[in-house]
Protein backbone atom coordinates (compact mmCIF):
# COMPACT_ATOMS: atom_id res chain seq x y z
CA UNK A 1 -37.55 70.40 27.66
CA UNK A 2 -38.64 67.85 25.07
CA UNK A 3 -41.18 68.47 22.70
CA UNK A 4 -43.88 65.68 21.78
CA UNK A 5 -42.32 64.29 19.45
CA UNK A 6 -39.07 63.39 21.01
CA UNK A 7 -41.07 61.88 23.94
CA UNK A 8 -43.43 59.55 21.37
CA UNK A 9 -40.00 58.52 20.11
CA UNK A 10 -38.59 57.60 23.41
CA UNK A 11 -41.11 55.61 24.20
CA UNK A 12 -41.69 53.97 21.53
CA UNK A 13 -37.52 52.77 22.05
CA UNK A 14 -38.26 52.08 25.82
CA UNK A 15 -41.52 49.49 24.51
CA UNK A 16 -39.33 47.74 22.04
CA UNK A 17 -36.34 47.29 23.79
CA UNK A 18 -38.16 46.31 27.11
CA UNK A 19 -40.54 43.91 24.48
CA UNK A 20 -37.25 42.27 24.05
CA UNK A 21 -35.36 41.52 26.80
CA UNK A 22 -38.98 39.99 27.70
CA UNK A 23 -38.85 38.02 24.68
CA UNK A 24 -35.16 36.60 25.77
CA UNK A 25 -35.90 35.34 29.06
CA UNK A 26 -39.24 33.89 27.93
CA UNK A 27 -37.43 31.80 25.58
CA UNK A 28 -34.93 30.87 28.00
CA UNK A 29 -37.08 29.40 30.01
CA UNK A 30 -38.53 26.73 27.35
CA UNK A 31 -38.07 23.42 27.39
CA UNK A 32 -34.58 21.83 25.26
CA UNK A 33 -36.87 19.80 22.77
CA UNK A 34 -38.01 23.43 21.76
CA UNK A 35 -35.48 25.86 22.36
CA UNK A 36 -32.64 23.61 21.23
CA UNK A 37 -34.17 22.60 18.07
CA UNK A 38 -31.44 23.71 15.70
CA UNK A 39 -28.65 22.51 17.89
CA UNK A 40 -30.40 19.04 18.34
CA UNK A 41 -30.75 18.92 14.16
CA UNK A 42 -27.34 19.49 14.06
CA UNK A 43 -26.02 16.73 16.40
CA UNK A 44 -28.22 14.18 14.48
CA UNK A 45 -26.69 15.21 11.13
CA UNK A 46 -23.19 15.07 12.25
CA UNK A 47 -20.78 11.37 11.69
CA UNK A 48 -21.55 8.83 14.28
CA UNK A 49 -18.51 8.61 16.63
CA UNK A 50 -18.31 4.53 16.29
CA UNK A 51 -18.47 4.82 12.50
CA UNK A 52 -15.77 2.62 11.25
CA UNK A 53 -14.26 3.11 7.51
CA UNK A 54 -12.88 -0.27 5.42
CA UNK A 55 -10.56 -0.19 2.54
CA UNK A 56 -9.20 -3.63 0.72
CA UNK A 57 -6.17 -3.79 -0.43
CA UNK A 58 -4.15 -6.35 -2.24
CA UNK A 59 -1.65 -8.81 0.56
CA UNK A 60 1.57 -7.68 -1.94
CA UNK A 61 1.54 -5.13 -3.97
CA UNK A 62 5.19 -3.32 -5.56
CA UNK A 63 5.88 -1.76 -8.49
CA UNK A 64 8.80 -2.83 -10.91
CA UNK A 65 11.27 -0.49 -11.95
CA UNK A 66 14.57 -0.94 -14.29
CA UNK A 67 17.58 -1.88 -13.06
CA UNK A 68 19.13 -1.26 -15.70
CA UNK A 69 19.96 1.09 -19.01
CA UNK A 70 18.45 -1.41 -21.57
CA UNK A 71 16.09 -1.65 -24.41
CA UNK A 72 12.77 -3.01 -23.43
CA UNK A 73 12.02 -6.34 -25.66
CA UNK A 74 9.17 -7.97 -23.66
CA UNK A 75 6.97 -6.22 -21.25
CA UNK A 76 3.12 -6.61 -20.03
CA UNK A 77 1.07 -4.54 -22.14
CA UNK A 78 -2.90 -5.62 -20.84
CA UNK A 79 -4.39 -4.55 -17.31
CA UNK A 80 -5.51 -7.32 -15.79
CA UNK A 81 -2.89 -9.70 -17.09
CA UNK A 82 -2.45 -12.91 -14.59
CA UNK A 83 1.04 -14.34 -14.09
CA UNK A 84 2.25 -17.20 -11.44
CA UNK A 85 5.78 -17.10 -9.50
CA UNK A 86 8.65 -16.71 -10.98
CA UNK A 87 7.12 -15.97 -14.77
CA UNK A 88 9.55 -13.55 -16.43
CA UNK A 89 7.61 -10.06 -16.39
CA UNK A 90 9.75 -7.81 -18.43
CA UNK A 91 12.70 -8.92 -20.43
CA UNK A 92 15.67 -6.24 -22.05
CA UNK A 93 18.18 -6.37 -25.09
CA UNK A 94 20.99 -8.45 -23.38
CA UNK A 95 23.59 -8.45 -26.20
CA UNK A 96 25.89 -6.05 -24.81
CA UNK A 97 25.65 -7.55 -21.41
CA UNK A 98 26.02 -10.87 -22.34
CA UNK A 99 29.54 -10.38 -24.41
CA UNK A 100 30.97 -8.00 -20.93
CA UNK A 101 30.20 -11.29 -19.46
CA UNK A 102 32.00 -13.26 -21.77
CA UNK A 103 35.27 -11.34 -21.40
CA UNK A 104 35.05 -11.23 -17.81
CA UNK A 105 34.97 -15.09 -17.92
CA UNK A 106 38.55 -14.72 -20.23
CA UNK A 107 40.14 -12.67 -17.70
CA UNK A 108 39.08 -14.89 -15.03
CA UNK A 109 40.38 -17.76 -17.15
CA UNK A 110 43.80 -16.11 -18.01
CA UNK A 111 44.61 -14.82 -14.80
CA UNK A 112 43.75 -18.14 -12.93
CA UNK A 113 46.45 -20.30 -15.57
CA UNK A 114 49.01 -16.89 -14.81
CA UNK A 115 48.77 -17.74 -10.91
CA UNK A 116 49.11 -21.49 -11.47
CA UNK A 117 52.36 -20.75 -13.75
CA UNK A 118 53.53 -18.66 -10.98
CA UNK A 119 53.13 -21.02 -8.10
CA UNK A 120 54.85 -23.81 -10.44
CA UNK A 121 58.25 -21.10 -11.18
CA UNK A 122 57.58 -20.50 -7.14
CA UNK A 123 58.32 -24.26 -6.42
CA UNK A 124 61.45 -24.11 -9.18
CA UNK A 125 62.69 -20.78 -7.19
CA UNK A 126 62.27 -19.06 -10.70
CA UNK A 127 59.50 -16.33 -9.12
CA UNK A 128 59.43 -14.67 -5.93
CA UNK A 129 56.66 -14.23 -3.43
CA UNK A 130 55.61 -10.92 -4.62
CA UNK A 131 54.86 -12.29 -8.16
CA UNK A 132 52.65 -14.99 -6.66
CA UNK A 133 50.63 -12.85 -4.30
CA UNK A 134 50.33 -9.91 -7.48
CA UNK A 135 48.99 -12.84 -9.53
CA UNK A 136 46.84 -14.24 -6.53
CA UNK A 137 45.24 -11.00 -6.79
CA UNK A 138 44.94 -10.60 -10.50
CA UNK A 139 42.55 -13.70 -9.75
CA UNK A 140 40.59 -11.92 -7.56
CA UNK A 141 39.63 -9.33 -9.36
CA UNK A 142 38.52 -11.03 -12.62
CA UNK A 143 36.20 -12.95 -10.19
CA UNK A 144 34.62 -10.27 -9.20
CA UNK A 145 34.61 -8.27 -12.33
CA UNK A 146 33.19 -11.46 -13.67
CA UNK A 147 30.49 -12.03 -10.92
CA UNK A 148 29.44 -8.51 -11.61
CA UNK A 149 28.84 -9.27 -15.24
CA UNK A 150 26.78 -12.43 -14.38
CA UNK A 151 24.81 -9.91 -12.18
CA UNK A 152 24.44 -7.62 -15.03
CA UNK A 153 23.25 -10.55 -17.47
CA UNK A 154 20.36 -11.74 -14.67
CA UNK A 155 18.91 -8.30 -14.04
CA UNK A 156 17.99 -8.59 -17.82
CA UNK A 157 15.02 -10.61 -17.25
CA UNK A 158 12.57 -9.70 -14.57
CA UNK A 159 10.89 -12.21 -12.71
CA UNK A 160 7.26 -12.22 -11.13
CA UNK A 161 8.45 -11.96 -7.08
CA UNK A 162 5.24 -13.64 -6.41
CA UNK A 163 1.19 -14.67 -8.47
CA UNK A 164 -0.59 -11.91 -9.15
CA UNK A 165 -1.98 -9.82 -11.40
CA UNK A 166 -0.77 -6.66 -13.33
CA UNK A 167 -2.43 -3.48 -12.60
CA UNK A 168 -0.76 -0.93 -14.17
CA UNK A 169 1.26 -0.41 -17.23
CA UNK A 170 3.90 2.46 -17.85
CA UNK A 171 6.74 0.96 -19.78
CA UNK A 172 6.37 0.28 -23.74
CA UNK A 173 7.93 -2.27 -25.90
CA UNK A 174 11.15 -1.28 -27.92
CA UNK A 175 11.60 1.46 -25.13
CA UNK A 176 14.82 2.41 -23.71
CA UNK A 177 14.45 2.34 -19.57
CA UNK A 178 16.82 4.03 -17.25
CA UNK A 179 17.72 3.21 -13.95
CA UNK A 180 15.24 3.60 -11.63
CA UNK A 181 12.41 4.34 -14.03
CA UNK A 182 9.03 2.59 -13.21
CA UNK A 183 7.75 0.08 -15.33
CA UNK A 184 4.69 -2.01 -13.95
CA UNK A 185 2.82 -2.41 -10.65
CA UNK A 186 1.24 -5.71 -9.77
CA UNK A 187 -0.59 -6.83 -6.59
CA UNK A 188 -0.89 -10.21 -5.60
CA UNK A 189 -3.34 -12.62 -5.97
CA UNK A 190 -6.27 -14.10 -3.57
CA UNK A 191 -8.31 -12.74 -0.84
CA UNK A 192 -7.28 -8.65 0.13
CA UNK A 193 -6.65 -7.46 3.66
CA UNK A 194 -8.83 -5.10 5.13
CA UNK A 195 -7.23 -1.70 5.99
CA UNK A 196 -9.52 -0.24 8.95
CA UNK A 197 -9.72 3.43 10.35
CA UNK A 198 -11.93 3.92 13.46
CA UNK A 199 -12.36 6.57 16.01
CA UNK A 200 -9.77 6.87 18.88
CA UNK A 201 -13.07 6.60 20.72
CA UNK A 202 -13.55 2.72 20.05
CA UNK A 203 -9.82 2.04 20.87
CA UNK A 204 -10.71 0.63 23.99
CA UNK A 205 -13.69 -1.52 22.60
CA UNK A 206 -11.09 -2.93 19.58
CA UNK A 207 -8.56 -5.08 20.28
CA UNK A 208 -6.64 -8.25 17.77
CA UNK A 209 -9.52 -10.83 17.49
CA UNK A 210 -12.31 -8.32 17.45
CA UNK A 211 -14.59 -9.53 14.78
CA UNK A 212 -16.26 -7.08 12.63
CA UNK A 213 -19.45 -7.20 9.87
CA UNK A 214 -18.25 -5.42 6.92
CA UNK A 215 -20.23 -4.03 4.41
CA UNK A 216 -18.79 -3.17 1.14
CA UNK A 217 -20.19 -0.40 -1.09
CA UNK A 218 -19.77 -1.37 -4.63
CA UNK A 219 -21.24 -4.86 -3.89
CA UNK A 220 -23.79 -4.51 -1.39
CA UNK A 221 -22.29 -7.59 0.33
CA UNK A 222 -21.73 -8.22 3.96
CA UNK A 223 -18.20 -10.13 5.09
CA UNK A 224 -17.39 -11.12 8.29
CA UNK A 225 -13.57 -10.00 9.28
CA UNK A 226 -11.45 -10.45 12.43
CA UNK A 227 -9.18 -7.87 13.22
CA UNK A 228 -5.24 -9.20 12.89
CA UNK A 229 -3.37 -5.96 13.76
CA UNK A 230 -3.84 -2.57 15.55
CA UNK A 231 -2.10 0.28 15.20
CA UNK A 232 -0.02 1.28 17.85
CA UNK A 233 -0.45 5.16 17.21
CA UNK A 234 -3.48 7.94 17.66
CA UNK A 235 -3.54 10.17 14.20
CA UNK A 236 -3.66 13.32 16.61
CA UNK A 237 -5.36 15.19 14.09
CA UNK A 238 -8.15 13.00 13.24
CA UNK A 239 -8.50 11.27 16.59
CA UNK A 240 -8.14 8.19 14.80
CA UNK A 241 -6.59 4.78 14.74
CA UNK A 242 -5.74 2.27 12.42
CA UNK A 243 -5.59 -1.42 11.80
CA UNK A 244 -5.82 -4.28 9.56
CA UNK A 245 -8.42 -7.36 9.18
CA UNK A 246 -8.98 -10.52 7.63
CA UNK A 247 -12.04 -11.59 5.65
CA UNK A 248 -12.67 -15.07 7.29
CA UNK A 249 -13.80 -16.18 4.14
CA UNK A 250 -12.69 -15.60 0.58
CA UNK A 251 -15.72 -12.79 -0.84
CA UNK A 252 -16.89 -13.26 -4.67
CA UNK A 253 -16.04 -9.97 -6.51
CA UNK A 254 -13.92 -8.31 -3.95
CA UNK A 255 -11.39 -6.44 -5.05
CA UNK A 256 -8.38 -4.79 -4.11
CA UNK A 257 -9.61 -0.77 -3.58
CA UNK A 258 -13.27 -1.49 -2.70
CA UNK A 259 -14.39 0.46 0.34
CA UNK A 260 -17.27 0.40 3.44
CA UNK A 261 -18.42 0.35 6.19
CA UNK A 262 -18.71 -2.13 9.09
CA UNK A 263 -19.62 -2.48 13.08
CA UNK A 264 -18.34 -4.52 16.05
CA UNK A 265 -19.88 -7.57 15.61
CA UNK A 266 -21.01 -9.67 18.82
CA UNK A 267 -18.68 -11.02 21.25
CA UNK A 268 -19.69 -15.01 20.00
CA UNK A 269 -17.71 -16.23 16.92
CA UNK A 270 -20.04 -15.97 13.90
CA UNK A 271 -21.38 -19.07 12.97
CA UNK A 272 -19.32 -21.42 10.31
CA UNK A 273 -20.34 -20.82 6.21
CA UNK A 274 -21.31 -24.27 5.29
CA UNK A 275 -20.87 -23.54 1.48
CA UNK A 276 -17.97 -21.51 0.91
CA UNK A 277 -17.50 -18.68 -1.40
CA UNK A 278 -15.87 -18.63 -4.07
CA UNK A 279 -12.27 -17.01 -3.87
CA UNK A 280 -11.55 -13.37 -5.93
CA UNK A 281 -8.65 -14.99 -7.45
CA UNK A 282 -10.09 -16.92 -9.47
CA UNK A 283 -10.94 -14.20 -11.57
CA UNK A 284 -9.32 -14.12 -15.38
CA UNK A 285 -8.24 -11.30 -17.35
């Protein structure tokens, strides 16, 4: 039999727990805009699905690397630096390669007059077929041995591969570069591309010739862009897709790096700029 006390406490466990399941189904029964406060708070705070991310980038951009084992005598030593087509970018100590060249041209030359001696003593029956076709060959090889040398002489001096500007620096004057070791990057100059991530989601809503309204964040400024080039992949981990667009006119202070924001803009071609804006490139060091 239970005493008095174990019966207070058993009923006091019976109120409670019966108190609660009451409580459960009471709340159960409210309305979403109450009961589903927290989950609603947390659906408004989360990224928009049709969010779409914008990155510019430069149309070229490469970085220039040795081709050769050489002494660095001229090199671009100032971010920023501007430089047009074919402007020689880095130039190397060329002595050495410059006198390999110079024999190669004195083989060429001696083995050229050997074959025309033998082709004479050929028509005199003085030399035999073999000796014309070993000296033939002689000829051949200081060609190439001297074409390779020429080769060796251009790669001393590095030409710009297109205008731009220079945007990183990691060779130094009086230097000695190896093979393969990185010098200088430089991007191109004018108006960037637009590299655009979206969700999977808006695949079907983006196509080429979608225009968008771009919004950059370190300028504040609005562009409009037409998309050139879709992606033909889904990143399966992010759900999302890229592309690439084009600024349909040049932007003032846009750079190559700059990132934002932007929307599908309206189905109707956004109406012409009557004063134009002035292009990025003009920009100086």
């Amino acid at each position: 039999m239970l005493n008095l006390k174990q019966n207070t406490i058993l009923f006091h466990a019976l109120f409670h727990g019966v108190f609660s399941f009451l409580g459960v189904c009471a709340f159960a029964q409210l309305p979403p805009s109450l009961n589903g406060g927290a989950q609603a708070t947390v659906k408004n705070i989360s990224a928009p699905e049709d969010r779409i991310l914008v990155q510019a980038w430069a149309e070229t951009e490469t970085v220039i690397s040795s081709p050769i084992v050489g002494l660095i005598k001229q090199i671009p030593s100032r971010l920023g630096t501007r430089f047009e087509k074919g402007d020689d970018l880095i130039q190397f100590e060329c002595t050495e390669n410059e006198a390999k060249a110079q024999i190669a041209q004195s083989d060429l030359t001696s083995a050229t007059e050997t074959l025309e001696a033998k082709i004479r003593l050929k028509s005199m029956d003085a030399a035999s077929e073999i000796e014309v076709t070993t000296a033939a060959a002689q000829v051949a090889k200081a060609d190439a041995q001297f074409k390779l040398a020429q080769h060796q002489v251009s790669q001393c001096k590095l030409p710009a591969p297109f205008s731009g500007y220079v945007v990183r620096v990691m060779g130094k004057p009086h230097q000695t570069a190896t093979v393969g070791q990185q010098l200088i990057e430089i991007i191109s100059a004018g108006t960037p591309k637009l590299r655009v991530s979206a969700s999977s989601k808006l695949f079907t809503r983006i196509r080429v010739g979608t225009w968008l309204k771009v919004t950059i964040d370190e300028t504040g400024l609005s562009y409009d862009a037409v998309v050139s080039m879709v992606n033909a992949r889904i990143d399966p981990v992010n759900q999302t897709f890229e592309m690439e667009a084009r600024l349909r006119m040049a932007g003032p202070n846009l750079l190559p790096g700059m990132s934002g924001t932007a929307v599908i803009a309206s189905a109707e071609r956004p109406k012409p700029i009557t004063t134009p804006l002035a292009p990025s490139a003009a920009r100086k060091p």
